[in-house]
PDB file of N, CA and C in Angstrom:
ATOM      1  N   UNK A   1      65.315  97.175 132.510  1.00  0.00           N
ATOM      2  CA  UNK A   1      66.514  96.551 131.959  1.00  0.00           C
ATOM      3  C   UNK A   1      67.141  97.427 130.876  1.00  0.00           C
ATOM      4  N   UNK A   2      66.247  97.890 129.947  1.00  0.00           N
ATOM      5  CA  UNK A   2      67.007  98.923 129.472  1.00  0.00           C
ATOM      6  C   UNK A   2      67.608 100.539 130.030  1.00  0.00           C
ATOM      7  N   UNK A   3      67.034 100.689 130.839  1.00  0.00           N
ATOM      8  CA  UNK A   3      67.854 101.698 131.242  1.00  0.00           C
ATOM      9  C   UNK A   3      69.106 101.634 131.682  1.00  0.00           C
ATOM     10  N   UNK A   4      69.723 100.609 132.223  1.00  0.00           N
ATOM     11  CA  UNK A   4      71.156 100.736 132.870  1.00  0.00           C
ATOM     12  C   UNK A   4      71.720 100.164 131.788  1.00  0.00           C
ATOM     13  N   UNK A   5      71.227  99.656 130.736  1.00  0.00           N
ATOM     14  CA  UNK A   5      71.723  99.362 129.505  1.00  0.00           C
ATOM     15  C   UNK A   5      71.998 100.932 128.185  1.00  0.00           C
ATOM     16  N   UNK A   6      70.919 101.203 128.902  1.00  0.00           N
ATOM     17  CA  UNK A   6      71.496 102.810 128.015  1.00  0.00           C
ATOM     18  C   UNK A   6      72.628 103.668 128.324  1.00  0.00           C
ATOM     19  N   UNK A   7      72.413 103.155 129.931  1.00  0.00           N
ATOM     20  CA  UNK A   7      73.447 104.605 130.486  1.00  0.00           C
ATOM     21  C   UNK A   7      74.603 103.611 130.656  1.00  0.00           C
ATOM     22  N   UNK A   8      74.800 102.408 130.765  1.00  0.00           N
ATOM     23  CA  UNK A   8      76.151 102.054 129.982  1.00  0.00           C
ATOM     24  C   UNK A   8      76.836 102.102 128.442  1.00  0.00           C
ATOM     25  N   UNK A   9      75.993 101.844 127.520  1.00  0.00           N
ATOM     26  CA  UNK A   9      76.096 102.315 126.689  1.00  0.00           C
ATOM     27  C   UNK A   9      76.867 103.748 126.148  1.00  0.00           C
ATOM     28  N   UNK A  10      76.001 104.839 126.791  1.00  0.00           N
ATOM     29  CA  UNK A  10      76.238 106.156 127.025  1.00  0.00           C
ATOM     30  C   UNK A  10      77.601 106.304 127.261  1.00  0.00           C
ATOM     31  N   UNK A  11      77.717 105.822 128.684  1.00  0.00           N
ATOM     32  CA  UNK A  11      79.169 105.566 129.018  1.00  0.00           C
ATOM     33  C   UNK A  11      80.324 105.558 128.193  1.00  0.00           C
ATOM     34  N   UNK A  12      80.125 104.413 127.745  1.00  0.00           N
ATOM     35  CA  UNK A  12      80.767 103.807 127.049  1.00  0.00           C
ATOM     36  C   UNK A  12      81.364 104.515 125.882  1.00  0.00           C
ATOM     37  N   UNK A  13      80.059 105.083 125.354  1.00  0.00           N
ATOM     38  CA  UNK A  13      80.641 106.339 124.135  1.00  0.00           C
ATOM     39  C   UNK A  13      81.612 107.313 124.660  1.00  0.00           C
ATOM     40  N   UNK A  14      81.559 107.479 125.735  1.00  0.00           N
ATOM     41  CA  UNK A  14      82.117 108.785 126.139  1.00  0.00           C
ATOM     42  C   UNK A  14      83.170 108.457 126.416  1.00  0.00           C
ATOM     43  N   UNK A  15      83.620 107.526 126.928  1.00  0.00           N
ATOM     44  CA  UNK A  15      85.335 106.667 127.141  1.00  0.00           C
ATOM     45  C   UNK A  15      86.116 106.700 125.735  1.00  0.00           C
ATOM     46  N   UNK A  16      85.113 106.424 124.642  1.00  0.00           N
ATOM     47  CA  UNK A  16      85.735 105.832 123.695  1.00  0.00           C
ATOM     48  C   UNK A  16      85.842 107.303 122.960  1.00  0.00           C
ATOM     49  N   UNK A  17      84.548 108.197 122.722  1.00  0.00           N
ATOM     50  CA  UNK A  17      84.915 109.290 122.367  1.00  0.00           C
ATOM     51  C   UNK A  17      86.302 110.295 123.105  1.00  0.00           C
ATOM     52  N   UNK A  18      86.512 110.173 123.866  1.00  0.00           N
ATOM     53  CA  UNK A  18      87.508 110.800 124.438  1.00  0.00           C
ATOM     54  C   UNK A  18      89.043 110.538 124.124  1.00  0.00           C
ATOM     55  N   UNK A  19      89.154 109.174 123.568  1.00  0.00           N
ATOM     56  CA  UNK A  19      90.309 108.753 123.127  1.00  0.00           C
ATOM     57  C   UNK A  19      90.675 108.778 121.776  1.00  0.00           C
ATOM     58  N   UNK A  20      90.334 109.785 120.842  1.00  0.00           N
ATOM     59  CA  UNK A  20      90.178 110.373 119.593  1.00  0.00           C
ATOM     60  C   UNK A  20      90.321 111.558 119.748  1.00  0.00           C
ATOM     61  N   UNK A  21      91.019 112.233 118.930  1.00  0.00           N
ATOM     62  CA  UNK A  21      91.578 113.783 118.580  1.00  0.00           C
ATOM     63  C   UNK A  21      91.245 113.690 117.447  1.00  0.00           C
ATOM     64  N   UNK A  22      91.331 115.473 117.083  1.00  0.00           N
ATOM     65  CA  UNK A  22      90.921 115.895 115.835  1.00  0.00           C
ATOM     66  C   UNK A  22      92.233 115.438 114.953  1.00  0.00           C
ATOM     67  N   UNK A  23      93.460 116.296 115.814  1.00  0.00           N
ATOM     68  CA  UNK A  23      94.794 116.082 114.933  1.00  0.00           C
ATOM     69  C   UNK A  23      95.139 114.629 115.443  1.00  0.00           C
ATOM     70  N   UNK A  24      96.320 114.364 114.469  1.00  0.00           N
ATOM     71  CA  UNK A  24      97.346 113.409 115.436  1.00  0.00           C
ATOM     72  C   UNK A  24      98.416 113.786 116.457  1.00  0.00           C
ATOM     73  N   UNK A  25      98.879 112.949 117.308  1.00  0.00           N
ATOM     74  CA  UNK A  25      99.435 113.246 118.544  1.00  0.00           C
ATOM     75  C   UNK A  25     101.294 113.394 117.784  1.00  0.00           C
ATOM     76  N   UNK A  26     101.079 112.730 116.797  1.00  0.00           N
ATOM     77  CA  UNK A  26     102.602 112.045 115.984  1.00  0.00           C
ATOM     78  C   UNK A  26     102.326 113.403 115.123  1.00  0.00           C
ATOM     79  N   UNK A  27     103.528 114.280 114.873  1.00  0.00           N
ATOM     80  CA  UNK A  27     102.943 115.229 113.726  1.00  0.00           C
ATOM     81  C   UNK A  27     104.401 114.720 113.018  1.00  0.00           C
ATOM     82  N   UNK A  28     103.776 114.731 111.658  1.00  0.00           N
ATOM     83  CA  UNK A  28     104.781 114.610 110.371  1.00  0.00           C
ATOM     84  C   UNK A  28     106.183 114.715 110.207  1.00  0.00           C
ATOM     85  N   UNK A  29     106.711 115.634 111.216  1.00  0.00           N
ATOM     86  CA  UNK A  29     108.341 115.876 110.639  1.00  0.00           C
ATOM     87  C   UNK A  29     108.495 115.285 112.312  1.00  0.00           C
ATOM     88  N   UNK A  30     108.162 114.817 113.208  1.00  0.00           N
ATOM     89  CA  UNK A  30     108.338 114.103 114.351  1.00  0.00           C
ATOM     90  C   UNK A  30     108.303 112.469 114.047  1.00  0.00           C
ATOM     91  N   UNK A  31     107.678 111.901 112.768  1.00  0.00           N
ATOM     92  CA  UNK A  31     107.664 110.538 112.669  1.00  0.00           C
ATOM     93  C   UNK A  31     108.897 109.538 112.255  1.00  0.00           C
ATOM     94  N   UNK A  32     110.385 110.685 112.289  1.00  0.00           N
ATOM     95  CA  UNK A  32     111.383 110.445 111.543  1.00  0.00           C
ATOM     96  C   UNK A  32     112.092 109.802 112.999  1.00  0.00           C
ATOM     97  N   UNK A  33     112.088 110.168 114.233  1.00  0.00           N
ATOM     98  CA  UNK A  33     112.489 109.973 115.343  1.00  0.00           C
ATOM     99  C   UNK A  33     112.018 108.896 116.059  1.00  0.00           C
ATOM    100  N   UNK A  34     110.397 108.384 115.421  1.00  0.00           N
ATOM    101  CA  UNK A  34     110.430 107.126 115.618  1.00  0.00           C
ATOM    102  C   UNK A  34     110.380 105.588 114.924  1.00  0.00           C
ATOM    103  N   UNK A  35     110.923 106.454 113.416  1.00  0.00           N
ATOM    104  CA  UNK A  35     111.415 105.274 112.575  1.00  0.00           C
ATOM    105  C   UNK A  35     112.875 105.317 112.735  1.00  0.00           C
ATOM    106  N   UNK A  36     113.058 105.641 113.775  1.00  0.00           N
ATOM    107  CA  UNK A  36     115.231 105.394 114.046  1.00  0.00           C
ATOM    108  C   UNK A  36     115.121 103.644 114.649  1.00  0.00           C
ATOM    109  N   UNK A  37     116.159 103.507 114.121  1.00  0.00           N
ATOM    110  CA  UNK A  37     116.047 102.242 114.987  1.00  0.00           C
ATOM    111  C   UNK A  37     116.646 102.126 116.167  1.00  0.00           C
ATOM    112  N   UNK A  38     116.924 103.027 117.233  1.00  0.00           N
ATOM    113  CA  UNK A  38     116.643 102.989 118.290  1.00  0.00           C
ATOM    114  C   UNK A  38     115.910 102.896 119.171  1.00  0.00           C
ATOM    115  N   UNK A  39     114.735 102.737 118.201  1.00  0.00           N
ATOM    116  CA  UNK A  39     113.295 103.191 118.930  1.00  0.00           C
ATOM    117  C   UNK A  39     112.937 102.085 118.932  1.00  0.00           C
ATOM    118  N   UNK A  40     113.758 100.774 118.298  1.00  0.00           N
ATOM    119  CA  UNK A  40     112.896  99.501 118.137  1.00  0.00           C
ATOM    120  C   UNK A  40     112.693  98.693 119.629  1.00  0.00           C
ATOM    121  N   UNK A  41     111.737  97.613 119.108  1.00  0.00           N
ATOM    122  CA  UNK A  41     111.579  97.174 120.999  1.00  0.00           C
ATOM    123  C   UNK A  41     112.714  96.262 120.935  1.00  0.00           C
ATOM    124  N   UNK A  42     113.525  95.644 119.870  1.00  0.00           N
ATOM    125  CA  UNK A  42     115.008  95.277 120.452  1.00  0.00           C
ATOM    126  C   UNK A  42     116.135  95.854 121.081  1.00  0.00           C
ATOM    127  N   UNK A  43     116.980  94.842 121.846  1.00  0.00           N
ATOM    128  CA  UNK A  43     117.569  96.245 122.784  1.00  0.00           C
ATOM    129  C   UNK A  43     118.740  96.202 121.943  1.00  0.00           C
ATOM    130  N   UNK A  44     118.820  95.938 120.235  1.00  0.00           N
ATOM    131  CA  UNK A  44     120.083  96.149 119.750  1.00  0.00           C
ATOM    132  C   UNK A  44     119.578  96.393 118.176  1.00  0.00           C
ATOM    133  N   UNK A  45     119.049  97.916 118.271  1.00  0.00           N
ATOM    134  CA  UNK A  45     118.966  98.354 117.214  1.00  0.00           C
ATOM    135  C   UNK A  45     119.266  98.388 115.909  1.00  0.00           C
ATOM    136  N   UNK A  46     120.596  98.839 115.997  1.00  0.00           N
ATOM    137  CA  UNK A  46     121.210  99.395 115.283  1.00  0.00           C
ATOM    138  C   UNK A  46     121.865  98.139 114.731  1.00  0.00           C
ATOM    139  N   UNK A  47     122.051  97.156 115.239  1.00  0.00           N
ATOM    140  CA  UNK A  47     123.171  95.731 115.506  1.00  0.00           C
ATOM    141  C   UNK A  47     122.310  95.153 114.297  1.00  0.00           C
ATOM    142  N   UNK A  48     121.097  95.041 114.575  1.00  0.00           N
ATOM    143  CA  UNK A  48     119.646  93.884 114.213  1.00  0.00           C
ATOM    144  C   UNK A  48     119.809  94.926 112.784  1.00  0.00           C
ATOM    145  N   UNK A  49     119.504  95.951 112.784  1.00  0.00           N
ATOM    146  CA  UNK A  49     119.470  96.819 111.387  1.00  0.00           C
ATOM    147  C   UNK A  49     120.611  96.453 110.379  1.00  0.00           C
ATOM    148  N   UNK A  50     121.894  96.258 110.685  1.00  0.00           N
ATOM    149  CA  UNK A  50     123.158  95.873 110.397  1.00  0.00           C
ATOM    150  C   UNK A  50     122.977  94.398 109.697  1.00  0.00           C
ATOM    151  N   UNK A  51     122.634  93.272 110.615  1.00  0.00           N
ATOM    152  CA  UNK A  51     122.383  91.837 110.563  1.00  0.00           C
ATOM    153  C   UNK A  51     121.187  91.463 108.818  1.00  0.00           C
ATOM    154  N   UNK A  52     120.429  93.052 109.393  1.00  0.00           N
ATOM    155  CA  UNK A  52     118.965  92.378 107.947  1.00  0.00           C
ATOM    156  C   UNK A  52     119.788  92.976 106.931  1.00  0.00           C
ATOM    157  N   UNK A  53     120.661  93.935 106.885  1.00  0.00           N
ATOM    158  CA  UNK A  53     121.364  94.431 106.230  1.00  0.00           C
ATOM    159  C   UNK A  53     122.213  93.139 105.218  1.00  0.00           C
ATOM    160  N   UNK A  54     123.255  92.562 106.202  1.00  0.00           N
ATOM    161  CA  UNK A  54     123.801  91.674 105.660  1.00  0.00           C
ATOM    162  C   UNK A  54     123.411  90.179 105.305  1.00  0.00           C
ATOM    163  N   UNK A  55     121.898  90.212 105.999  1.00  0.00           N
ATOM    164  CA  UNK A  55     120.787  88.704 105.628  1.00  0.00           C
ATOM    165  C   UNK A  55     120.097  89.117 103.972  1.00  0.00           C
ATOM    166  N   UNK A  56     120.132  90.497 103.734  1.00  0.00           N
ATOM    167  CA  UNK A  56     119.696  90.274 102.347  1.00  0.00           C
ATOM    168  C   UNK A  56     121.003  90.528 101.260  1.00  0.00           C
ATOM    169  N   UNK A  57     121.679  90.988 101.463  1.00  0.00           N
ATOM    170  CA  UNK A  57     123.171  91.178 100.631  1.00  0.00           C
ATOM    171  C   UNK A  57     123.508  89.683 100.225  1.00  0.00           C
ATOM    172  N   UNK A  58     123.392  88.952 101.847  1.00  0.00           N
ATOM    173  CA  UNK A  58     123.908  87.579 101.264  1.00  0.00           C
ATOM    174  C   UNK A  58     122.999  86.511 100.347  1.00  0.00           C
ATOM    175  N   UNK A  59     121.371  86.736 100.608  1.00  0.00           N
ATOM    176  CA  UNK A  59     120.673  85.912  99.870  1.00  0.00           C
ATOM    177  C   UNK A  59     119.766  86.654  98.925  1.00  0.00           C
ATOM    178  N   UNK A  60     120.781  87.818  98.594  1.00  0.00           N
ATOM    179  CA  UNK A  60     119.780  88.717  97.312  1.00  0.00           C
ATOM    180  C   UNK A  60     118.600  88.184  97.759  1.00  0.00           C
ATOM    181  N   UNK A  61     118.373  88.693  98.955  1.00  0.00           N
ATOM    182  CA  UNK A  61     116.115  88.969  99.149  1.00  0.00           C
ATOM    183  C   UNK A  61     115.999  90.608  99.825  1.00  0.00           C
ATOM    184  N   UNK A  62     116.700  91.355  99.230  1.00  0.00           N
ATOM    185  CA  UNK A  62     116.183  92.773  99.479  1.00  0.00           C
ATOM    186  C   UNK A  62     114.694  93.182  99.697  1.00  0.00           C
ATOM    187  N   UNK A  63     114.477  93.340 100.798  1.00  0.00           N
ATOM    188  CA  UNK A  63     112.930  93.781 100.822  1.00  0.00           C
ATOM    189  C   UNK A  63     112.129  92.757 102.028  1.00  0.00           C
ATOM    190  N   UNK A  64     113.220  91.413 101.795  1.00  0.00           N
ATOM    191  CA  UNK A  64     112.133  90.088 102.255  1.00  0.00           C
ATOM    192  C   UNK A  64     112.139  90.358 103.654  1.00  0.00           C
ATOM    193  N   UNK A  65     112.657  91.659 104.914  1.00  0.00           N
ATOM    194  CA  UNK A  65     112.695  91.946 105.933  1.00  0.00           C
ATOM    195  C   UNK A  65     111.543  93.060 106.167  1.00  0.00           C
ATOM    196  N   UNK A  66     110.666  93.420 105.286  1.00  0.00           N
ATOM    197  CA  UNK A  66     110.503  94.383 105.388  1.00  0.00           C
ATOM    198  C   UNK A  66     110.674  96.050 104.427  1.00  0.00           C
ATOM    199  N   UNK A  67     111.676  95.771 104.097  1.00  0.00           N
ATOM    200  CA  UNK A  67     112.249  97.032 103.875  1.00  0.00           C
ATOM    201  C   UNK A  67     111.870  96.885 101.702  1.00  0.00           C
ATOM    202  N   UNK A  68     111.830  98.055 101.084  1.00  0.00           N
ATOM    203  CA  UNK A  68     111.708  98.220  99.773  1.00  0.00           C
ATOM    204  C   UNK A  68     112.816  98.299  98.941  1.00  0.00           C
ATOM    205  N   UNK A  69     112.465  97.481  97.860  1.00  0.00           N
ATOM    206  CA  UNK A  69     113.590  97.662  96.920  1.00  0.00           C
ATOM    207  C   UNK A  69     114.009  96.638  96.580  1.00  0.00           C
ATOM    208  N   UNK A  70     115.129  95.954  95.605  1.00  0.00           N
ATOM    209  CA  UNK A  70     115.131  95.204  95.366  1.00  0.00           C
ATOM    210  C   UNK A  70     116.460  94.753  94.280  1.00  0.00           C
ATOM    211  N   UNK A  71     116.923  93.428  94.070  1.00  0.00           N
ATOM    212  CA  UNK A  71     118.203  93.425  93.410  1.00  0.00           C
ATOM    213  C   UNK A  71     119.503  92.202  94.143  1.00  0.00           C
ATOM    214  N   UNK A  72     120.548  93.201  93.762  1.00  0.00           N
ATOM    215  CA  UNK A  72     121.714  92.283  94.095  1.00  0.00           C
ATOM    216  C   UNK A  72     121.706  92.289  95.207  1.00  0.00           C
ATOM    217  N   UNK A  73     121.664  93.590  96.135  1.00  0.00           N
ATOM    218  CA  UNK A  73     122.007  94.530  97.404  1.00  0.00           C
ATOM    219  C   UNK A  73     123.300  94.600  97.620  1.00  0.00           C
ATOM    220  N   UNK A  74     123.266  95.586  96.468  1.00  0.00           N
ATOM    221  CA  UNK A  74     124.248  96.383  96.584  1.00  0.00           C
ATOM    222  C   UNK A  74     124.193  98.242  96.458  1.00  0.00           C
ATOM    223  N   UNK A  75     123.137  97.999  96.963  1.00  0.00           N
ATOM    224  CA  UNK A  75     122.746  99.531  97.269  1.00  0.00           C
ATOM    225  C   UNK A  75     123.335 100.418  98.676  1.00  0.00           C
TER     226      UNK A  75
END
């Protein structure tokens, strides 16, 4: 019983080891392309970016979407 318990085991490491890199796949000056908001899984980016835009302007909650900062919003 333990043997096919080892060599699943075994297995198992090796699936999981394999799905780990040394580097990252995302390198640093590439992470700017997927904080666009085009990239979001809504199909209206830019629209929805606009909307939180004008949801915190109107109830001075800058930030309460997410985003940093804070005030009148009028930044």
């Amino acid at each position: 019983m333990t043997k096919p318990l080892t060599i699943a085991s075994l297995l198992a490491l090796l699936v999981v080891s394999g799905c780990s890199a040394i580097e990252p796949w995302v390198k640093p000056y590439e992470r700017a392309n997927l904080a666009d908001p085009i990239m979001s899984p809504s199909r209206h980016g830019y629209a929805d970016a606009y909307m939180h835009h004008v949801y915190q302007a109107r109830e001075s909650a800058r930030g309460a979407e997410g985003g940093s900062g804070g005030g009148c919003g009028c930044n």
